[in-house]
PDB file of N, CA and C in Angstrom:
ATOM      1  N   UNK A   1      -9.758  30.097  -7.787  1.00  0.00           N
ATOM      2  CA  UNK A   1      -9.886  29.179  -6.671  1.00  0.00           C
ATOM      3  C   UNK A   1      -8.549  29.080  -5.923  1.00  0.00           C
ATOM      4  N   UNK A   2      -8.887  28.655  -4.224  1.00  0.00           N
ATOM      5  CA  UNK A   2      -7.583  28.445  -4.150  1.00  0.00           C
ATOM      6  C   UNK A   2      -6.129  27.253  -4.141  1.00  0.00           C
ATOM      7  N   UNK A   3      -6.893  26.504  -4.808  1.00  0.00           N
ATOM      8  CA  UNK A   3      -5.989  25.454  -5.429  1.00  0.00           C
ATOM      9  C   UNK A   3      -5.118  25.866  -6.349  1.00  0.00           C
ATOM     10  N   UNK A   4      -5.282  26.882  -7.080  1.00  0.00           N
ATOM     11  CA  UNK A   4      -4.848  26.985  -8.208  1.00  0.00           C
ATOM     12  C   UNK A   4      -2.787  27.578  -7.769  1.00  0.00           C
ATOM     13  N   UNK A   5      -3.509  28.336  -6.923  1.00  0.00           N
ATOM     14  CA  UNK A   5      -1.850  28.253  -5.998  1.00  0.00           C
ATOM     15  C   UNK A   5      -0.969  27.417  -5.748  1.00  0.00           C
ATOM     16  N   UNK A   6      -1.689  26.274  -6.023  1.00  0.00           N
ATOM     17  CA  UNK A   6      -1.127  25.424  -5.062  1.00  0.00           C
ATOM     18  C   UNK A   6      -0.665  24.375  -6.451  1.00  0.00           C
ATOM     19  N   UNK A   7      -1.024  23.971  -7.318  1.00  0.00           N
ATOM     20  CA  UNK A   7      -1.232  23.349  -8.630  1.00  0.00           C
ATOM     21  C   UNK A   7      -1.526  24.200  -9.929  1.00  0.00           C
ATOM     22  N   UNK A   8      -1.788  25.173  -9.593  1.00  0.00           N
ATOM     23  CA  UNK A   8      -1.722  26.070 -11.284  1.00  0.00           C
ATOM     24  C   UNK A   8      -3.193  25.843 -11.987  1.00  0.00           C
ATOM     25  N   UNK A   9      -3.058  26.109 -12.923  1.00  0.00           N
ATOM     26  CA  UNK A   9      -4.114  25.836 -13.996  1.00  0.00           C
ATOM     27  C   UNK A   9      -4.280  24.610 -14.438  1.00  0.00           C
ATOM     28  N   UNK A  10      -4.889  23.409 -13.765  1.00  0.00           N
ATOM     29  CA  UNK A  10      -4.955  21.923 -14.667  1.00  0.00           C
ATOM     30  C   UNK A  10      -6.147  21.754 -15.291  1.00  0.00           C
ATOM     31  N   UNK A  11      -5.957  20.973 -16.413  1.00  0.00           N
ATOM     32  CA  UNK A  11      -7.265  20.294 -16.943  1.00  0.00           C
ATOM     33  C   UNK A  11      -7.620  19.309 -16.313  1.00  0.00           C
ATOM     34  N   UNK A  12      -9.476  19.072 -16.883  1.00  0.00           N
ATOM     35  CA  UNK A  12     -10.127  18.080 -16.309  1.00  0.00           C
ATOM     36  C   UNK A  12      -9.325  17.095 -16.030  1.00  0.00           C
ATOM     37  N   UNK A  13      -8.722  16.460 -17.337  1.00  0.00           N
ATOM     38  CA  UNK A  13      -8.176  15.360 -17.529  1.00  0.00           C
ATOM     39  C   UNK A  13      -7.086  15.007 -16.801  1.00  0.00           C
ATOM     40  N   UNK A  14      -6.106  16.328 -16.305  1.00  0.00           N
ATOM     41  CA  UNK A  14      -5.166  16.109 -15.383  1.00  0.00           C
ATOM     42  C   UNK A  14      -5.304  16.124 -14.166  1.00  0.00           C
ATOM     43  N   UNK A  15      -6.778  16.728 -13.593  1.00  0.00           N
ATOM     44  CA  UNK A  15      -7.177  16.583 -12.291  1.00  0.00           C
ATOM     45  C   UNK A  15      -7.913  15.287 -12.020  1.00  0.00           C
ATOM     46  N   UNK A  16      -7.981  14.729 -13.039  1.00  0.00           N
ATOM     47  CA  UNK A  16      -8.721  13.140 -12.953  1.00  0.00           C
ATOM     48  C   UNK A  16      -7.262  12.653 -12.358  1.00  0.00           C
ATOM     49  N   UNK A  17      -6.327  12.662 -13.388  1.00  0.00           N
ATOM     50  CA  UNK A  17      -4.889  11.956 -12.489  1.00  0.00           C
ATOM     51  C   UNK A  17      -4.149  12.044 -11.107  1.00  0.00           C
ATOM     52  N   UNK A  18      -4.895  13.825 -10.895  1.00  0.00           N
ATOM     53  CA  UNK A  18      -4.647  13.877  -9.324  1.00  0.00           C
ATOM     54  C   UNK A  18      -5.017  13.070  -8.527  1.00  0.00           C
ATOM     55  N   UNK A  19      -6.183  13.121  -8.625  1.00  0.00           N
ATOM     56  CA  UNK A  19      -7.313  12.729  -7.760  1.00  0.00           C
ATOM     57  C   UNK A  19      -7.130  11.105  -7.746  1.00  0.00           C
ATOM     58  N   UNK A  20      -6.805  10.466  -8.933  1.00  0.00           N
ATOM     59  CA  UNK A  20      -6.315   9.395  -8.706  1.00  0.00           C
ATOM     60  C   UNK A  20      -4.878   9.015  -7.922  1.00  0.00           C
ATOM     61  N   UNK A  21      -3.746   9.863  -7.821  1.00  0.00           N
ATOM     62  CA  UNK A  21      -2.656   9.768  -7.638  1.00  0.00           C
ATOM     63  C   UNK A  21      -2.722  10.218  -5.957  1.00  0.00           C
ATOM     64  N   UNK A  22      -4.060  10.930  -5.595  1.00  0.00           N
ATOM     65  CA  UNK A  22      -3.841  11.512  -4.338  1.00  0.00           C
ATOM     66  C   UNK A  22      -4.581   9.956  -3.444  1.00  0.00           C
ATOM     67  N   UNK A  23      -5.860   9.672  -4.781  1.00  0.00           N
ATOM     68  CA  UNK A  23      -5.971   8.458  -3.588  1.00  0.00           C
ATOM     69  C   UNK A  23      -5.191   6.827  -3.169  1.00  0.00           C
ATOM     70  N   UNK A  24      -4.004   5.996  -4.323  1.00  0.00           N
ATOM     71  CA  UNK A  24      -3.130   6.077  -4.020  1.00  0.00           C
ATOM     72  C   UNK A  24      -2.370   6.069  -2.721  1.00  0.00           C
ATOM     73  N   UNK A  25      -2.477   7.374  -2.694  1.00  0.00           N
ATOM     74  CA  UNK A  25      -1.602   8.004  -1.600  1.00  0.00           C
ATOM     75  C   UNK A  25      -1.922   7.587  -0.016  1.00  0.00           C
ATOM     76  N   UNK A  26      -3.866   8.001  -0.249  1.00  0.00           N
ATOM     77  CA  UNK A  26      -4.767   7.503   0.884  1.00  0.00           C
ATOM     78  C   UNK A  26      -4.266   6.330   1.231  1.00  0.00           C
ATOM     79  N   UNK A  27      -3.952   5.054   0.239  1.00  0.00           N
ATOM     80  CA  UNK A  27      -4.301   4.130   0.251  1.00  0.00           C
ATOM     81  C   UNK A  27      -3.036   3.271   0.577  1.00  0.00           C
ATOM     82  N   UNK A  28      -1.642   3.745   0.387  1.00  0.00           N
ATOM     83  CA  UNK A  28      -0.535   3.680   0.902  1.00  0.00           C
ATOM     84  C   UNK A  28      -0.515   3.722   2.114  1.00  0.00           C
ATOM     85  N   UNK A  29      -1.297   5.458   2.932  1.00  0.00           N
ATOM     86  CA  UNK A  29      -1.539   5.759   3.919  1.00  0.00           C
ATOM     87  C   UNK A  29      -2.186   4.875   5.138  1.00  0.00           C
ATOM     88  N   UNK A  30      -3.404   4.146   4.539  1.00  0.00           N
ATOM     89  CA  UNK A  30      -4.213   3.289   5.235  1.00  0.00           C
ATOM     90  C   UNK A  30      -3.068   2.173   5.809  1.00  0.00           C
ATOM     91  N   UNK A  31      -2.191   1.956   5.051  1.00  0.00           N
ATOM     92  CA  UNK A  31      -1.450   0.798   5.866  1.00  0.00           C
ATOM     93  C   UNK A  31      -1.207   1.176   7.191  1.00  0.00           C
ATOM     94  N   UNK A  32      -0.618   2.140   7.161  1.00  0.00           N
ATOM     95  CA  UNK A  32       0.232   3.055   8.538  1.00  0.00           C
ATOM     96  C   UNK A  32      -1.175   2.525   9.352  1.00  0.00           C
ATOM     97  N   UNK A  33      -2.212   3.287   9.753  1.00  0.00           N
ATOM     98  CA  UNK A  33      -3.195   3.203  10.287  1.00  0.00           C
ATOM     99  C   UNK A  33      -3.741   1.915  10.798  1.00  0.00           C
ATOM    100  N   UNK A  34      -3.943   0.970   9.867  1.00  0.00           N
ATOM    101  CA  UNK A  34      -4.572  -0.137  10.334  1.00  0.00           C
ATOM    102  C   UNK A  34      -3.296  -0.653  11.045  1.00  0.00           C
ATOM    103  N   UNK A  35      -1.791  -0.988  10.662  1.00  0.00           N
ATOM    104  CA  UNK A  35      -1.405  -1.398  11.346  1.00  0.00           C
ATOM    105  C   UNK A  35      -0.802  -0.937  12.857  1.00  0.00           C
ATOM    106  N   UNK A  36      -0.942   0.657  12.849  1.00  0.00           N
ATOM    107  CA  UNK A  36      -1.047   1.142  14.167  1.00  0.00           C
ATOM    108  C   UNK A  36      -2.432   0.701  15.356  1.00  0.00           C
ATOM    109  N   UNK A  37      -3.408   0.945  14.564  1.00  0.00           N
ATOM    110  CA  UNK A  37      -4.439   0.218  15.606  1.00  0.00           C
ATOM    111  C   UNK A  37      -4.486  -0.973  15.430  1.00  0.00           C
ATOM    112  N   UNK A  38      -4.012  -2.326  14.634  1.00  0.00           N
ATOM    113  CA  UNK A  38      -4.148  -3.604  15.255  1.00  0.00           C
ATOM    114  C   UNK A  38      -3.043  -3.601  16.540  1.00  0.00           C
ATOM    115  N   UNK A  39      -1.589  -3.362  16.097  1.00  0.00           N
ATOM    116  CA  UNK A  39      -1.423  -3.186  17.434  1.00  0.00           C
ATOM    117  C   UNK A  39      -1.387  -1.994  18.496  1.00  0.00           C
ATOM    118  N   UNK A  40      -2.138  -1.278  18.530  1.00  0.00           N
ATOM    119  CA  UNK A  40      -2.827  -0.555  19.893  1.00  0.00           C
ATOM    120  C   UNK A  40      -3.996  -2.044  20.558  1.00  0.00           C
ATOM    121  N   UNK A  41      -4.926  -2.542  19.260  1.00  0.00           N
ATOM    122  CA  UNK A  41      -5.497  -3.611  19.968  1.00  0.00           C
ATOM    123  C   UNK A  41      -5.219  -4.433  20.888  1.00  0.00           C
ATOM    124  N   UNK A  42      -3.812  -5.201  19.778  1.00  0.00           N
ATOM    125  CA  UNK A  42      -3.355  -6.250  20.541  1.00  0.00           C
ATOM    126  C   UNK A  42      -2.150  -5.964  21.575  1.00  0.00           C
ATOM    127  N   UNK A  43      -2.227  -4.810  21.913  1.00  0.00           N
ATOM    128  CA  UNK A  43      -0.645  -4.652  22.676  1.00  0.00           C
ATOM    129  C   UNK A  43       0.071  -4.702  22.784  1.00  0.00           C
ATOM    130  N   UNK A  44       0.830  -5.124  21.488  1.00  0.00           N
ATOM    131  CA  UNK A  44       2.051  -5.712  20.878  1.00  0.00           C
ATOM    132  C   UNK A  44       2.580  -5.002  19.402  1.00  0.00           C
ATOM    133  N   UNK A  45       3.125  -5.041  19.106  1.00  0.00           N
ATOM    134  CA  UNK A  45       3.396  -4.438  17.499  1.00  0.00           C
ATOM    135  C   UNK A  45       2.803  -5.943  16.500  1.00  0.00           C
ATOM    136  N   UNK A  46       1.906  -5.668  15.491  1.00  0.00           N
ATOM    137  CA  UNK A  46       1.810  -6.580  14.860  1.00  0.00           C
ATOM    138  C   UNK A  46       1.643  -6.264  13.331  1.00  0.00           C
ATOM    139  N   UNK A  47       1.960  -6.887  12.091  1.00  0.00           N
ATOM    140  CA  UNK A  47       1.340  -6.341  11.065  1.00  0.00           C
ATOM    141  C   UNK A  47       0.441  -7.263  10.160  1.00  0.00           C
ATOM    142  N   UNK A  48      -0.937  -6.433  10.660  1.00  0.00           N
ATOM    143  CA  UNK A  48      -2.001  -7.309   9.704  1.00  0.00           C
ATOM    144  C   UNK A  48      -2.205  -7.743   8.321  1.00  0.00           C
ATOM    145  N   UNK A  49      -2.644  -8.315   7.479  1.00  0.00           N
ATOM    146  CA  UNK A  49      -2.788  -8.816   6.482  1.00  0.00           C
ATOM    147  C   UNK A  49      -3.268  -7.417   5.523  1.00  0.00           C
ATOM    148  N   UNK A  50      -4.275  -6.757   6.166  1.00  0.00           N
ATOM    149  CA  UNK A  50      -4.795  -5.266   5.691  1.00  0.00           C
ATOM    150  C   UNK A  50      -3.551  -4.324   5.078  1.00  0.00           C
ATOM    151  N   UNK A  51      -2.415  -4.514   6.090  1.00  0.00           N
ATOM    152  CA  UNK A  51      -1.383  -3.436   6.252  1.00  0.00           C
ATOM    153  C   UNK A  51      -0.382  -3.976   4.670  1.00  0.00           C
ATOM    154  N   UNK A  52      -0.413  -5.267   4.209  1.00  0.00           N
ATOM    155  CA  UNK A  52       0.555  -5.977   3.116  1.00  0.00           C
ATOM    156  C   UNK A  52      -0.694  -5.406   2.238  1.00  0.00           C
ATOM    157  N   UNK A  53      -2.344  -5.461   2.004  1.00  0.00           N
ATOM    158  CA  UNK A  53      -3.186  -5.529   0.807  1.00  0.00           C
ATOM    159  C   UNK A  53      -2.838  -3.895   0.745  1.00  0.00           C
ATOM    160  N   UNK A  54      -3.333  -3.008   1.855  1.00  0.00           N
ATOM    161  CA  UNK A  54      -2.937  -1.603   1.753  1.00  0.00           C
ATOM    162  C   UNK A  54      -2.028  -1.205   0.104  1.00  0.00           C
ATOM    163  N   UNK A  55      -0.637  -2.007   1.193  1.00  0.00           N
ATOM    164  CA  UNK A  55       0.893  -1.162   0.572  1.00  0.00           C
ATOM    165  C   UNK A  55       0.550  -1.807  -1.013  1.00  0.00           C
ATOM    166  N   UNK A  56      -0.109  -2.986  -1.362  1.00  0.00           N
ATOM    167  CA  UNK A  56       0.420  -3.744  -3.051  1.00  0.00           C
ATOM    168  C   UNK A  56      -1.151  -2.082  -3.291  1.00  0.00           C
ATOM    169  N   UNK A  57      -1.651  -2.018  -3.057  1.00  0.00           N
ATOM    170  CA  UNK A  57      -3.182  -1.509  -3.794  1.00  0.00           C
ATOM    171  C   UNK A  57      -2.319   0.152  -3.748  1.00  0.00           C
ATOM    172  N   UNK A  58      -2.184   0.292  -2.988  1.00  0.00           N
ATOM    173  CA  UNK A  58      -1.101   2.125  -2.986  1.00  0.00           C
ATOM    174  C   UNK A  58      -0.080   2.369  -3.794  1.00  0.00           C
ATOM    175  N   UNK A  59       0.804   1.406  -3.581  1.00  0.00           N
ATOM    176  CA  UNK A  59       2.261   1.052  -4.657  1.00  0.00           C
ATOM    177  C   UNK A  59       1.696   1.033  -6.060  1.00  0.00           C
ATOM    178  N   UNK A  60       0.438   0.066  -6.365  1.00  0.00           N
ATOM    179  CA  UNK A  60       0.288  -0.153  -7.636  1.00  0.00           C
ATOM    180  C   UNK A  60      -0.239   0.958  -8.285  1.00  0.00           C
ATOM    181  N   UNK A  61      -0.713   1.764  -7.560  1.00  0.00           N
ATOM    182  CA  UNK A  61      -1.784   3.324  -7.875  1.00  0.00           C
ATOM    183  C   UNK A  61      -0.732   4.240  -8.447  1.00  0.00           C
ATOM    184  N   UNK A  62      -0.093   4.344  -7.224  1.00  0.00           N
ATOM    185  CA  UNK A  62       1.385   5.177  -7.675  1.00  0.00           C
ATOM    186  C   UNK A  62       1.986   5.086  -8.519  1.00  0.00           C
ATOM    187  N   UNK A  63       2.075   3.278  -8.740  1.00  0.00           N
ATOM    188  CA  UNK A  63       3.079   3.715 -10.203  1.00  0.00           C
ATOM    189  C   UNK A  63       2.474   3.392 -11.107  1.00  0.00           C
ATOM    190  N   UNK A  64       1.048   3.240 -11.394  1.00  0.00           N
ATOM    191  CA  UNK A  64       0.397   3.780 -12.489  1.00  0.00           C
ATOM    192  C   UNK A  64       0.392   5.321 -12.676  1.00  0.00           C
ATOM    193  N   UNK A  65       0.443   5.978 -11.603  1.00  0.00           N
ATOM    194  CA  UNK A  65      -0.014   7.489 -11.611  1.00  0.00           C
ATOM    195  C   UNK A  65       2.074   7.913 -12.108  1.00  0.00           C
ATOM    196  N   UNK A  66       2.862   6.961 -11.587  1.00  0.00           N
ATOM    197  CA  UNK A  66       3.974   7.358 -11.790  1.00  0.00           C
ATOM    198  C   UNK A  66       4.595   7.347 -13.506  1.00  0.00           C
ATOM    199  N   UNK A  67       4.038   6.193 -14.121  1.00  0.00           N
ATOM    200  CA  UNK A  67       3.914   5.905 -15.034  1.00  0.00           C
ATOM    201  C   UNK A  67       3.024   7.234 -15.746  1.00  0.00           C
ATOM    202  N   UNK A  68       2.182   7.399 -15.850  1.00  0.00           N
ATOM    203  CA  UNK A  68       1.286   8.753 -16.402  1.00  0.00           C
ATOM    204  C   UNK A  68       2.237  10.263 -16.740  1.00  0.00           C
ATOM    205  N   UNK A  69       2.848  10.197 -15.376  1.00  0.00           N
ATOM    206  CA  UNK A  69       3.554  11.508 -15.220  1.00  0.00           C
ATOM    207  C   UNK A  69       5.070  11.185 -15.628  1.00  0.00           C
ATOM    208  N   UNK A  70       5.577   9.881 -16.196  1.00  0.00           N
ATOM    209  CA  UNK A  70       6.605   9.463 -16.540  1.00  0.00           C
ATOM    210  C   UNK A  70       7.910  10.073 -15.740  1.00  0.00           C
ATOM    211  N   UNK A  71       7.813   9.677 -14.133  1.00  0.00           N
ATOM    212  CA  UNK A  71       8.413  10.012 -13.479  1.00  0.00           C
ATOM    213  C   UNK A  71       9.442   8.672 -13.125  1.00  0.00           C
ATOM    214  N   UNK A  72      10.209   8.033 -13.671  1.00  0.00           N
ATOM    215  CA  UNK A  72      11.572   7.132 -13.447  1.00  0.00           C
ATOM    216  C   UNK A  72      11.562   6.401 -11.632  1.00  0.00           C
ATOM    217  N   UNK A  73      11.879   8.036 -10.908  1.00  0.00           N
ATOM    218  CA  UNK A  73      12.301   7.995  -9.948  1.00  0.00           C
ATOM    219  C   UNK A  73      11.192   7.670  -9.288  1.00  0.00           C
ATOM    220  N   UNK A  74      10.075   8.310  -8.654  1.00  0.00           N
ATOM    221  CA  UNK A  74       8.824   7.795  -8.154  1.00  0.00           C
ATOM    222  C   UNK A  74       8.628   6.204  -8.620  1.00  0.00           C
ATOM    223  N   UNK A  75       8.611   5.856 -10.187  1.00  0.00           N
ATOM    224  CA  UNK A  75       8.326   4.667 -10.044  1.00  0.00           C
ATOM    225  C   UNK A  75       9.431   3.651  -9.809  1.00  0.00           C
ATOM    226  N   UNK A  76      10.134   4.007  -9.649  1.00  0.00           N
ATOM    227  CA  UNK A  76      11.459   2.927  -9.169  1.00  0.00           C
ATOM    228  C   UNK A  76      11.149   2.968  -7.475  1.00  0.00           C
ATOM    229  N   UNK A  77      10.684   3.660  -7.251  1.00  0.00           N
ATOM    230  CA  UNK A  77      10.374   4.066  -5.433  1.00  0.00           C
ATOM    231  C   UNK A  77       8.833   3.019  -5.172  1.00  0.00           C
ATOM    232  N   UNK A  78       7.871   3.104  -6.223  1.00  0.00           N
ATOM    233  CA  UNK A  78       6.904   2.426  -5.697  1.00  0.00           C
ATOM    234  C   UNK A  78       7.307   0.737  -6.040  1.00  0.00           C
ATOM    235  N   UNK A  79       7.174   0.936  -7.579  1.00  0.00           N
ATOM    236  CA  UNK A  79       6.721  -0.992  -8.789  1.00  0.00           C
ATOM    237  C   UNK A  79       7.725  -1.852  -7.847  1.00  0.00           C
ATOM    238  N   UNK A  80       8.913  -1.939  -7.642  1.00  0.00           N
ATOM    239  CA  UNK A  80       9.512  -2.954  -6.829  1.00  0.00           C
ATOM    240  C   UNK A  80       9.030  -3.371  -5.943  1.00  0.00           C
ATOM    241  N   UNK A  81       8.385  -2.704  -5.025  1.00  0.00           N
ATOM    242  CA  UNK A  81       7.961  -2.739  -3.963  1.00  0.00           C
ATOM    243  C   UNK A  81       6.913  -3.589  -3.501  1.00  0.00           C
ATOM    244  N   UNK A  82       6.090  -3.692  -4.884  1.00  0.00           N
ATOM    245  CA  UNK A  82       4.898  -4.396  -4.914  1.00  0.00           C
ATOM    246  C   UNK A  82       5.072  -6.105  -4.740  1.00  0.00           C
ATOM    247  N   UNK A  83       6.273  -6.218  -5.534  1.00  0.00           N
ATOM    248  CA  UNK A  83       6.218  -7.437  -5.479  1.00  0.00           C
ATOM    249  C   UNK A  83       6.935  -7.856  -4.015  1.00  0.00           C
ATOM    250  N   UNK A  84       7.250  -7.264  -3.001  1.00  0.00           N
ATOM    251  CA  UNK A  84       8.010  -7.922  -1.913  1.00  0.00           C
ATOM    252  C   UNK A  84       6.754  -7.507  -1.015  1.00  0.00           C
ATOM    253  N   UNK A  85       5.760  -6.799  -1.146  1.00  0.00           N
ATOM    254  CA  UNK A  85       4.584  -6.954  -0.132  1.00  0.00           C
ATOM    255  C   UNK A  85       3.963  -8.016  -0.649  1.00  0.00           C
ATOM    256  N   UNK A  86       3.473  -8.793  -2.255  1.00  0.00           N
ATOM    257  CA  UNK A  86       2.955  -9.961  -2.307  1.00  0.00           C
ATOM    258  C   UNK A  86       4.053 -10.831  -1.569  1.00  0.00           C
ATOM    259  N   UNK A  87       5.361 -11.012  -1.744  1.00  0.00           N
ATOM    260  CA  UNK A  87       6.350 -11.801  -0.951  1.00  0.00           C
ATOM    261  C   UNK A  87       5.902 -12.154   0.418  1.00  0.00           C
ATOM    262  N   UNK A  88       6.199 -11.424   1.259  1.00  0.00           N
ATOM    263  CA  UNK A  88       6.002 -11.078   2.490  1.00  0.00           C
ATOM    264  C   UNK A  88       4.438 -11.735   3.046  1.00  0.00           C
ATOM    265  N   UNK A  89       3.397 -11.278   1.877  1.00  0.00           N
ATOM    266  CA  UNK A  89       1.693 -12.653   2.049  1.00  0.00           C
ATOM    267  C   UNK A  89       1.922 -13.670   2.226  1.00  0.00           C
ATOM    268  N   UNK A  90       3.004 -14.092   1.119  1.00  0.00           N
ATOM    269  CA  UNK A  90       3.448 -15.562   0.439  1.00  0.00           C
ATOM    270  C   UNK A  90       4.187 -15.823   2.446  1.00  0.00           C
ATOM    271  N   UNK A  91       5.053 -15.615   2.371  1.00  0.00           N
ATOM    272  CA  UNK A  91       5.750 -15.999   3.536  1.00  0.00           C
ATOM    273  C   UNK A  91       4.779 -16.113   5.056  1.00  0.00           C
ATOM    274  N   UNK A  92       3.785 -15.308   4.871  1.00  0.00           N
ATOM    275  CA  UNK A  92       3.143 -15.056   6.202  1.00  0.00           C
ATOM    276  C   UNK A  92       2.175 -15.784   6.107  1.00  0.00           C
ATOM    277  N   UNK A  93       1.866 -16.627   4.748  1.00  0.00           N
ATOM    278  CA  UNK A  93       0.371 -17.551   4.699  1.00  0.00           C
ATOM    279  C   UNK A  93       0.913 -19.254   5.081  1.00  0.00           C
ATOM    280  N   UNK A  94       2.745 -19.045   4.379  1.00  0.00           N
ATOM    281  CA  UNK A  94       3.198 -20.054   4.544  1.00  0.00           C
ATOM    282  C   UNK A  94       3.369 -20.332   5.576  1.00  0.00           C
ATOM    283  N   UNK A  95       4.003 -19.453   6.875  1.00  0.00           N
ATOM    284  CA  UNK A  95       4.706 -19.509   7.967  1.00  0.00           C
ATOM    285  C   UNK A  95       2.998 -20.066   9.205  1.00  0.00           C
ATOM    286  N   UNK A  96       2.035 -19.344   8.882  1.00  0.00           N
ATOM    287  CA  UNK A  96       0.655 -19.721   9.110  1.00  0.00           C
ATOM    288  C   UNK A  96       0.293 -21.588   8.894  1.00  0.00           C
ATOM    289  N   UNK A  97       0.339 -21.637   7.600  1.00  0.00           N
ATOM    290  CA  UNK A  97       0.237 -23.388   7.301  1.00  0.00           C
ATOM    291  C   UNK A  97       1.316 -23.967   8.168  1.00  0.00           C
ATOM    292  N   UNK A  98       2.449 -23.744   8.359  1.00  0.00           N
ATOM    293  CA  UNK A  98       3.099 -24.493   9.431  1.00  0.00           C
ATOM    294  C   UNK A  98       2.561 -24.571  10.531  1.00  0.00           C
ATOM    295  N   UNK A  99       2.517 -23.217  11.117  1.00  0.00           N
ATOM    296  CA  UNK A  99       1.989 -23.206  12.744  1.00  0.00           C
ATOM    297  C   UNK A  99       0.542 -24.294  12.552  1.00  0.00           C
ATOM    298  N   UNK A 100      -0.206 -24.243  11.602  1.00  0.00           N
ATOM    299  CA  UNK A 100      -1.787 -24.988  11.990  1.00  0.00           C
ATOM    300  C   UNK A 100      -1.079 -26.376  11.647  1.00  0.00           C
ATOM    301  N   UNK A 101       0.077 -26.842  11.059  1.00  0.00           N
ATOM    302  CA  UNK A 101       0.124 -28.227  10.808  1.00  0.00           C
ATOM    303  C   UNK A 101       0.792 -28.668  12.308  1.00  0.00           C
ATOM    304  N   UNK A 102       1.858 -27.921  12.918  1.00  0.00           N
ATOM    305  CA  UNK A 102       2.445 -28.181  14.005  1.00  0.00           C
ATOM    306  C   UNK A 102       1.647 -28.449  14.839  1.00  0.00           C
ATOM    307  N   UNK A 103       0.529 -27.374  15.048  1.00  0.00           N
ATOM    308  CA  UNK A 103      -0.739 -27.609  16.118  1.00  0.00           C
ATOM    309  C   UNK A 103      -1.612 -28.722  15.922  1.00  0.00           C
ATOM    310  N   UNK A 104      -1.465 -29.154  14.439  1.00  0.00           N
ATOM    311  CA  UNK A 104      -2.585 -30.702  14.498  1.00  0.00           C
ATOM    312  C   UNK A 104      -1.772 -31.759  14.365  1.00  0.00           C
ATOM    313  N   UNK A 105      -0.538 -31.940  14.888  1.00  0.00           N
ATOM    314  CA  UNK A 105       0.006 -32.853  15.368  1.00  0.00           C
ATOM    315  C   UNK A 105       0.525 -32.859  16.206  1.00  0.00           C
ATOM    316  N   UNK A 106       0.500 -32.049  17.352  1.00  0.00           N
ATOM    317  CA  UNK A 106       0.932 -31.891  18.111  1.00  0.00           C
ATOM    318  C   UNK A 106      -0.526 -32.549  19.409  1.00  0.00           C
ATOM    319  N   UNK A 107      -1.658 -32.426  18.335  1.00  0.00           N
ATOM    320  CA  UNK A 107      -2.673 -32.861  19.381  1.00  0.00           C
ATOM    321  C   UNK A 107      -3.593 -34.173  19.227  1.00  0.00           C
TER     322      UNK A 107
END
């Protein structure tokens, strides 16, 4: 086949980890995307809530898949990471409860 060029000879079991590690990857990927078309929508640069669930659900894939392949470096590149996209929710749900408290007293 011609994968095999490209990856060699793997077993089932290690093409199960691809396939997990490639989607992951998708799923890292999806951030880029959604947050390019919310703002193409809105005409502005914005980053949706999709674009923070994306990066924790991709990051966490990775460094499970990084973890598997006991790669150090990959997972020092994804696991940190995870926790400053939950951060970043935390801050953007908080910064949200302000704006709706400002607005109901303000009226």
């Amino acid at each position: 086949m011609w994968w095999h060029s490209i990856i060699g000879n793997v077993s089932a079991g290690n093409m199960g980890w691809i396939i997990f590690g490639f989607i992951g990857q998708i799923m890292f990927t999806m951030r880029f995307i959604t947050q390019w078309l919310a703002s193409e929508k809105a005409k502005k640069t914005v980053i949706p809530l999709s674009f923070w669930v994306y990066s924790i659900l991709g990051s966490a894939v990775l460094s499970i898949y990084a973890i598997y392949r006991k790669d150090p470096v990959f997972l020092l590149g994804q696991l940190p990471s995870v926790f400053i996209y939950f951060r970043n929710i935390m801050l953007n749900r908080k910064s949200e409860v302000q704006a709706a408290n400002s607005n109901s007293v303000d009226m």
